[in-house]
N, C-alpha and C. Protein backbone atom coordinates (compact mmCIF):
# COMPACT_ATOMS: atom_id res chain seq x y z
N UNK A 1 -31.82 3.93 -99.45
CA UNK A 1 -31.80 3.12 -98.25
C UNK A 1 -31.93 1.66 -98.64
N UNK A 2 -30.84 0.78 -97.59
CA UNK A 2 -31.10 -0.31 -97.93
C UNK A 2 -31.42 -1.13 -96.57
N UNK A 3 -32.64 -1.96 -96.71
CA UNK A 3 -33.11 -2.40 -95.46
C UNK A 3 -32.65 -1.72 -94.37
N UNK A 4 -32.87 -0.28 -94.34
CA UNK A 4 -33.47 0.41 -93.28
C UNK A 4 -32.54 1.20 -93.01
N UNK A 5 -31.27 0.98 -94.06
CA UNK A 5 -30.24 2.06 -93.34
C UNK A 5 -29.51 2.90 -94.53
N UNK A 6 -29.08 4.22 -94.28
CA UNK A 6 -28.86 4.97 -95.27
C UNK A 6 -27.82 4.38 -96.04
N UNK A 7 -27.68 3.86 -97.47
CA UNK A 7 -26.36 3.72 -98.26
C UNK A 7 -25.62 4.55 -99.09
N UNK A 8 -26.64 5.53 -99.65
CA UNK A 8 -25.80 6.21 -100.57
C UNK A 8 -26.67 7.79 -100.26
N UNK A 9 -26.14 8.85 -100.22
CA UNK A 9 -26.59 10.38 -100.50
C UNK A 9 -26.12 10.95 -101.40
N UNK A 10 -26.55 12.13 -102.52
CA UNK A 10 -26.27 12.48 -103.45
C UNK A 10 -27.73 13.52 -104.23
N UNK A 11 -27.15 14.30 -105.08
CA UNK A 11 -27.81 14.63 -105.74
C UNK A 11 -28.95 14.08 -106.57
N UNK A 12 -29.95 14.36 -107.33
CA UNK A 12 -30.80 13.43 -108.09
C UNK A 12 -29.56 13.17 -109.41
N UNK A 13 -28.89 14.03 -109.88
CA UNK A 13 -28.07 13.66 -110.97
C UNK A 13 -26.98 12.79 -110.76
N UNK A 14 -26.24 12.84 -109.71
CA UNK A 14 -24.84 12.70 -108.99
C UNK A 14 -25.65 11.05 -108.98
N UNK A 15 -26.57 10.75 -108.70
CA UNK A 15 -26.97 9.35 -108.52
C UNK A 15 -27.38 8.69 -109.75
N UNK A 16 -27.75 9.27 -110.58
CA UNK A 16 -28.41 8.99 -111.92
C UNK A 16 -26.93 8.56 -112.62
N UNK A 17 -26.25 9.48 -112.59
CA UNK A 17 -24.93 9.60 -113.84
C UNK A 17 -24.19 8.90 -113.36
N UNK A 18 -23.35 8.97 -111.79
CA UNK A 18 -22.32 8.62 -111.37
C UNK A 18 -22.51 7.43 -110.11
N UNK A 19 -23.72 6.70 -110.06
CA UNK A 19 -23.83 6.10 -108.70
C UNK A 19 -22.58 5.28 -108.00
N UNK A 20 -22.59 5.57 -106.67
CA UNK A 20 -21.79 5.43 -106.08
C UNK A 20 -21.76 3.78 -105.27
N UNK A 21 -22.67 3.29 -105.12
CA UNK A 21 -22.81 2.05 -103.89
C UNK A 21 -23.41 0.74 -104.83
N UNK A 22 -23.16 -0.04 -105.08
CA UNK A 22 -23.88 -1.32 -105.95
C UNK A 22 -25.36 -1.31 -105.90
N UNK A 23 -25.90 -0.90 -104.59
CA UNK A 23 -27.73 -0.38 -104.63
C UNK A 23 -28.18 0.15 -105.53
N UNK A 24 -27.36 1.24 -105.45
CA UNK A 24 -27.99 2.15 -106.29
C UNK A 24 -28.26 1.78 -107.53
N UNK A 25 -26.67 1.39 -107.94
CA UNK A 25 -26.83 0.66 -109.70
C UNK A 25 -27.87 -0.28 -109.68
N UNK A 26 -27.81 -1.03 -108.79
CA UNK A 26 -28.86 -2.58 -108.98
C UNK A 26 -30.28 -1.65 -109.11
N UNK A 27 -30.61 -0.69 -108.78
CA UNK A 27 -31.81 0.22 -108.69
C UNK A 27 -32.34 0.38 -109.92
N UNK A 28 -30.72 1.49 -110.80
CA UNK A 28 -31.25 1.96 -112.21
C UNK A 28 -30.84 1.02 -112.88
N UNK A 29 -30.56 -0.17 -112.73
CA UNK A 29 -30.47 -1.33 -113.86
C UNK A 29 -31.69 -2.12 -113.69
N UNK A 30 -32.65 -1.17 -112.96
CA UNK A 30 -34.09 -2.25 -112.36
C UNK A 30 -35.51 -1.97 -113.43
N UNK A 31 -35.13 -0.54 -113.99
CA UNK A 31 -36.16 0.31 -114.67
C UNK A 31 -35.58 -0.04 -116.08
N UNK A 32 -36.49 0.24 -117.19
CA UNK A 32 -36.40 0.86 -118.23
C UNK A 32 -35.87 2.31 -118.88
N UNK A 33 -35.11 2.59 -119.29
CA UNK A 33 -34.95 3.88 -119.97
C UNK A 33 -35.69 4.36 -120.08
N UNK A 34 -36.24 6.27 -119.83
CA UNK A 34 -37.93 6.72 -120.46
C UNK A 34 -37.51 7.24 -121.98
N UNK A 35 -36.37 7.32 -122.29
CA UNK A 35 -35.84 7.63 -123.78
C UNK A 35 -34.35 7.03 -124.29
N UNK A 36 -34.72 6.71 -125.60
CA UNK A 36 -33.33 5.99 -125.92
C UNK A 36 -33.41 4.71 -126.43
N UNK A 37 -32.07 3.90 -126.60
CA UNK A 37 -32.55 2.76 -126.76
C UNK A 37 -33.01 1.71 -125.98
N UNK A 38 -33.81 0.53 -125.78
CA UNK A 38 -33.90 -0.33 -124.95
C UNK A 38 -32.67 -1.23 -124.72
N UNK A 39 -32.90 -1.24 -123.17
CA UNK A 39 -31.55 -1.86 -122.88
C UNK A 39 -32.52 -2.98 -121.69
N UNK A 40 -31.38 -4.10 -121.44
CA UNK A 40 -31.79 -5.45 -121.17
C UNK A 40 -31.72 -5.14 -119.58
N UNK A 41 -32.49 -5.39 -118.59
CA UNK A 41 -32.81 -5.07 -117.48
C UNK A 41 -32.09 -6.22 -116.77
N UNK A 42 -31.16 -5.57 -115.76
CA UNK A 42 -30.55 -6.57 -114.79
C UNK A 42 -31.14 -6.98 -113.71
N UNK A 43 -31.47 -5.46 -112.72
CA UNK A 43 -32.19 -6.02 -111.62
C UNK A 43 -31.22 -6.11 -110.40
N UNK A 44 -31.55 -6.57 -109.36
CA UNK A 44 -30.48 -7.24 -108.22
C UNK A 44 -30.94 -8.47 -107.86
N UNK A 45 -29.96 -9.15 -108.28
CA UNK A 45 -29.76 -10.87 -108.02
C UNK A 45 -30.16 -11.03 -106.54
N UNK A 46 -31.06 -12.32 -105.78
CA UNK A 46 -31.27 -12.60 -104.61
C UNK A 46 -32.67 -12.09 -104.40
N UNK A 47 -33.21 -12.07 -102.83
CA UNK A 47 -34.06 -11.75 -102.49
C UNK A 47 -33.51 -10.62 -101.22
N UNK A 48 -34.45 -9.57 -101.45
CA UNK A 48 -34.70 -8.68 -99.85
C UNK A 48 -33.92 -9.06 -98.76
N UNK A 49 -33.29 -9.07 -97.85
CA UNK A 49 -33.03 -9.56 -96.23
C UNK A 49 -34.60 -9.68 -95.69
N UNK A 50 -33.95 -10.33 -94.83
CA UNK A 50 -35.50 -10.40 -93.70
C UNK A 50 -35.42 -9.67 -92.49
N UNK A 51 -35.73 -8.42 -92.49
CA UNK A 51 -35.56 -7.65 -91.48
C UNK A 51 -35.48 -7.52 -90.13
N UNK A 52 -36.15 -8.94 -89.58
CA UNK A 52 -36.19 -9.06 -88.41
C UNK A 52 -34.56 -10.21 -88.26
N UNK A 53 -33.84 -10.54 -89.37
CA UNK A 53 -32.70 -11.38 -88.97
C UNK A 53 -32.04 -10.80 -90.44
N UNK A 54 -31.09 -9.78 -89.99
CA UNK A 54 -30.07 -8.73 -91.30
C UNK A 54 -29.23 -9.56 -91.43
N UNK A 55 -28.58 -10.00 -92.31
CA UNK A 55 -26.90 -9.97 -92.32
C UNK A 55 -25.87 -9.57 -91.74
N UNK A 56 -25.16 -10.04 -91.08
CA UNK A 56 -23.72 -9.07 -90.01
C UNK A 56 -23.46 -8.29 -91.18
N UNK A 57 -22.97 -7.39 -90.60
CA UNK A 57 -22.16 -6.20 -91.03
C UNK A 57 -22.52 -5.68 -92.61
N UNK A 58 -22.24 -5.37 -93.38
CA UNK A 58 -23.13 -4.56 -94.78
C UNK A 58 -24.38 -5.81 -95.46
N UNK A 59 -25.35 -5.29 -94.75
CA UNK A 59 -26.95 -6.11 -95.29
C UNK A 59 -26.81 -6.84 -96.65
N UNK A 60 -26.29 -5.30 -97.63
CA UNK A 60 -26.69 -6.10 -98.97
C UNK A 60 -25.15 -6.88 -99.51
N UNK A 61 -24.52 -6.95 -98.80
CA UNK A 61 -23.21 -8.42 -98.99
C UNK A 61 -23.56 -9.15 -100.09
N UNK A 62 -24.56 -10.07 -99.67
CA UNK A 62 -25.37 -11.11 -100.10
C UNK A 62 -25.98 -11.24 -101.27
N UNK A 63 -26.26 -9.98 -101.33
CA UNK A 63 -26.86 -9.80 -103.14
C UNK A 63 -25.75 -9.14 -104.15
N UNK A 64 -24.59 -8.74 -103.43
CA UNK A 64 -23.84 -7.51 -104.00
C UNK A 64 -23.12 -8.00 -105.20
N UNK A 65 -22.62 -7.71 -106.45
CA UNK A 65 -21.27 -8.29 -107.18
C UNK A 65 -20.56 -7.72 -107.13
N UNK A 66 -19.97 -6.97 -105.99
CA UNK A 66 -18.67 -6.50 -105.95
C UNK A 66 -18.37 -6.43 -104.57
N UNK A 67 -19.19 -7.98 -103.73
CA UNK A 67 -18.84 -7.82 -102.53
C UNK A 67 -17.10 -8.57 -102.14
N UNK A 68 -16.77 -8.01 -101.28
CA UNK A 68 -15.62 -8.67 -100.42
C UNK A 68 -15.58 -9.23 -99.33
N UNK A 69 -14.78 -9.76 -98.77
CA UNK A 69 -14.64 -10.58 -97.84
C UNK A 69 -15.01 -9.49 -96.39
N UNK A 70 -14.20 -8.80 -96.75
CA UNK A 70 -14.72 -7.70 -95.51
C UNK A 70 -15.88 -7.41 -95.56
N UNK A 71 -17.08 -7.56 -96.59
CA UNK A 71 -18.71 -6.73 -96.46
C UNK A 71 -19.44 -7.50 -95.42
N UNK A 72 -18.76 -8.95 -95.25
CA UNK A 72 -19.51 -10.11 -94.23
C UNK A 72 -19.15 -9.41 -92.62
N UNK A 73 -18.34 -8.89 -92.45
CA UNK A 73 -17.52 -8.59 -91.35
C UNK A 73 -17.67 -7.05 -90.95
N UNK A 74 -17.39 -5.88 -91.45
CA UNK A 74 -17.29 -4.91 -91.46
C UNK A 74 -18.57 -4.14 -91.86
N UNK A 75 -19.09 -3.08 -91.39
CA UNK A 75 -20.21 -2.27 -91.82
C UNK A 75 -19.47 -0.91 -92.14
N UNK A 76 -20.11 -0.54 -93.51
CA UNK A 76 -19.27 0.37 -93.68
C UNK A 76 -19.58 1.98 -93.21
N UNK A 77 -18.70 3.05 -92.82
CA UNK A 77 -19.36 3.88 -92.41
C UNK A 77 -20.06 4.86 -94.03
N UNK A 78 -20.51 5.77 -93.38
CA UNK A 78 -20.95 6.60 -94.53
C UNK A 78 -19.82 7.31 -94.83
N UNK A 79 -18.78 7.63 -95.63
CA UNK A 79 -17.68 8.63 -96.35
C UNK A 79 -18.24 10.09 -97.14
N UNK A 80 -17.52 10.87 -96.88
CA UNK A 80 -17.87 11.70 -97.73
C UNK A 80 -16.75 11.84 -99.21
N UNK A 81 -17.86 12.11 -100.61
CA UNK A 81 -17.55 11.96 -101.64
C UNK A 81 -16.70 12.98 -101.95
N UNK A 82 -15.50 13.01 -102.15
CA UNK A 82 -14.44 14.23 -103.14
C UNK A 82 -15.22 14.92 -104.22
N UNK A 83 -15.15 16.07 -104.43
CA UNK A 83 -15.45 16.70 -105.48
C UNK A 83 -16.95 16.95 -105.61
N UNK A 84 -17.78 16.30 -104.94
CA UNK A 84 -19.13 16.72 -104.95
C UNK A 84 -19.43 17.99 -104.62
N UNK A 85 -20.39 19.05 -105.61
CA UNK A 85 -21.19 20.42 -105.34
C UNK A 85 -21.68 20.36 -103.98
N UNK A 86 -22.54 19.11 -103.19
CA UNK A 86 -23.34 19.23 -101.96
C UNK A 86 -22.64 18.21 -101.44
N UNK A 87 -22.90 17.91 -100.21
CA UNK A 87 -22.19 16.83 -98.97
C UNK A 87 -22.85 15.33 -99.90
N UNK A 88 -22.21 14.61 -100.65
CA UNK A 88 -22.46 13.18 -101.03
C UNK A 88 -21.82 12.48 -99.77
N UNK A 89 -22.69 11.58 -99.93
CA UNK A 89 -21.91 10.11 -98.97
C UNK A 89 -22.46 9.12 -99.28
N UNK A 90 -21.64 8.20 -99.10
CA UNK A 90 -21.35 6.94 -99.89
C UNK A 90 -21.55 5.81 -98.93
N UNK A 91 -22.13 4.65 -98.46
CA UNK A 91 -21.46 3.63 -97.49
C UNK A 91 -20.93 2.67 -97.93
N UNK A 92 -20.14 2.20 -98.82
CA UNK A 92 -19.03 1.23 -99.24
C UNK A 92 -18.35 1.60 -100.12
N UNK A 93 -17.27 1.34 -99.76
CA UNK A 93 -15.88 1.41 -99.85
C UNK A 93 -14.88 0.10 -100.11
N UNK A 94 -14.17 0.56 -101.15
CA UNK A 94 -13.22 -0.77 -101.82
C UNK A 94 -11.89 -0.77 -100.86
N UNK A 95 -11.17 -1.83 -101.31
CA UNK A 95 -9.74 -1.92 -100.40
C UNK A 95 -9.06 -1.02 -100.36
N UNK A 96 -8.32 -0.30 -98.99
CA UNK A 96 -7.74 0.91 -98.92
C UNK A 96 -8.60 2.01 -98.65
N UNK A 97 -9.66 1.99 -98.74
CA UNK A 97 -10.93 3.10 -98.28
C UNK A 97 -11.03 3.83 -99.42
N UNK A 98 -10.58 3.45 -101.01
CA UNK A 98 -11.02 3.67 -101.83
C UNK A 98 -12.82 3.54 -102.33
N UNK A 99 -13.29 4.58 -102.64
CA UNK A 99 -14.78 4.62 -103.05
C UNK A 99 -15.01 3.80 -103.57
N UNK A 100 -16.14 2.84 -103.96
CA UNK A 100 -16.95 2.10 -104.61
C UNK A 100 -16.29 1.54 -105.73
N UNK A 101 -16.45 0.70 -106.37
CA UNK A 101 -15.62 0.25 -108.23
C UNK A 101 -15.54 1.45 -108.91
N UNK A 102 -14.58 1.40 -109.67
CA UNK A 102 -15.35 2.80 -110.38
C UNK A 102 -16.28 2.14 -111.95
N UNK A 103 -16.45 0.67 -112.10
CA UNK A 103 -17.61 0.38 -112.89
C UNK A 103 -18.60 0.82 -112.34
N UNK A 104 -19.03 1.13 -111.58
CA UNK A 104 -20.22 1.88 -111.18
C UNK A 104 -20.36 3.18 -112.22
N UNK A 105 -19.85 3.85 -112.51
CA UNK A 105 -19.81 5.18 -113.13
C UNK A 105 -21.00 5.13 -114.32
N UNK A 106 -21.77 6.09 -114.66
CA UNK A 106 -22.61 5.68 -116.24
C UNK A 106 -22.28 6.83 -116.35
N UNK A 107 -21.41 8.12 -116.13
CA UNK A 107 -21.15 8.83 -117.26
C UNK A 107 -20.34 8.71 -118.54
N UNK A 108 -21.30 9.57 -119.50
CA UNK A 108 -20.58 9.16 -120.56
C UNK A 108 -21.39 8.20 -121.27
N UNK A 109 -22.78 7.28 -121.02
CA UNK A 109 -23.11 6.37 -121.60
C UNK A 109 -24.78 7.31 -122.23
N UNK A 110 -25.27 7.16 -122.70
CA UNK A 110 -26.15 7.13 -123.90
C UNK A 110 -27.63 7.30 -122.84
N UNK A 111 -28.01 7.95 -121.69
CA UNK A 111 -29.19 7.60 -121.01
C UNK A 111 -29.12 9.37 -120.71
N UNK A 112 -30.82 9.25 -120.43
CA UNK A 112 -31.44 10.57 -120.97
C UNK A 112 -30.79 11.16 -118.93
N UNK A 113 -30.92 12.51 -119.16
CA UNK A 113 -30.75 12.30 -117.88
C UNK A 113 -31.72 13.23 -116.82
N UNK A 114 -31.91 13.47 -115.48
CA UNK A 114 -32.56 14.24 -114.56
C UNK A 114 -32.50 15.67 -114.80
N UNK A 115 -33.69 16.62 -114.63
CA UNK A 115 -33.41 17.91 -114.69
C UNK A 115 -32.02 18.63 -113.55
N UNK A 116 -31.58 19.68 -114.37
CA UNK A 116 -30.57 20.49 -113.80
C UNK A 116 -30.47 20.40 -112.12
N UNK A 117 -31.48 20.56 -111.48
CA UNK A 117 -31.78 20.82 -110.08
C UNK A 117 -30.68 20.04 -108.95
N UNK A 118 -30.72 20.60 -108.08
CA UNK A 118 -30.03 20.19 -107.02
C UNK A 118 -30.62 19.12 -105.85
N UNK A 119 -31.95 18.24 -106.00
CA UNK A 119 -32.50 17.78 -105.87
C UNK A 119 -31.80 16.80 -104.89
N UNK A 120 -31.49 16.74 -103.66
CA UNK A 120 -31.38 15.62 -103.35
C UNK A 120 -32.12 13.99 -103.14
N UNK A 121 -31.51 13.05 -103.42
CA UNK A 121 -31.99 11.71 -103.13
C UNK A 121 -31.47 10.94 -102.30
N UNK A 122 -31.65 10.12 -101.31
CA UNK A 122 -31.19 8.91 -101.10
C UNK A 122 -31.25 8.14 -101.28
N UNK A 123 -30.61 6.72 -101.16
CA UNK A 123 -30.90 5.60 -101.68
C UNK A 123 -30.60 4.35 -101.09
């Protein structure tokens, strides 16, 4: 969740490996690795919204690096994810109603990962 509204659904892994919404990433680029090598902590650029005065249309616009002109304007709905085991959904969407960047993706990269489980998270 981001200031107060659902952005991304998914598995605990499906979010770990493959996150879908710039939150999320800005999330696990917020922590440390618990195994592996150390890697340089990004974080999410900006401050919080102020909840009592949001941003029009997608909140985190403002902090995002892969926002568009439409995130100022448009709120995105929640989508459901192709190919996901359980109901994923996503709330942003690239031009054409294409899913998220696909730089978002960390499969494939070198980080320890969540037990097997079907665990859902939001985020």
């Amino acid at each position: 969740m981001y200031a107060g509204v659902l952005v991304e659904r998914a598995t605990a892994r499906e979010l770990y490996e493959a996150p879908r919404h710039p939150y999320t990433l800005g999330l696990l680029n917020s922590f440390p690795p618990m195994h592996g090598e150390h890697t340089e902590l990004t974080g999410i650029p900006g401050s919080p919204p102020d909840l009592a005065h949001l941003p029009p249309a997608c909140s985190f616009h403002p902090r995002c690096p892969f926002a568009m002109t439409r995130c100022a304007n448009e709120t995105p709905p929640l989508v459901e994810i192709e190919g996901s085991g359980v109901r994923s959904l996503v709330g942003c969407s690239g031009d054409a109603g294409v899913t998220v960047p696909v730089e978002l993706s960390r499969v494939g990269t070198s980080i320890a990962s969540p037990s097997e489980g079907v665990t859902e998270v939001s985020s």
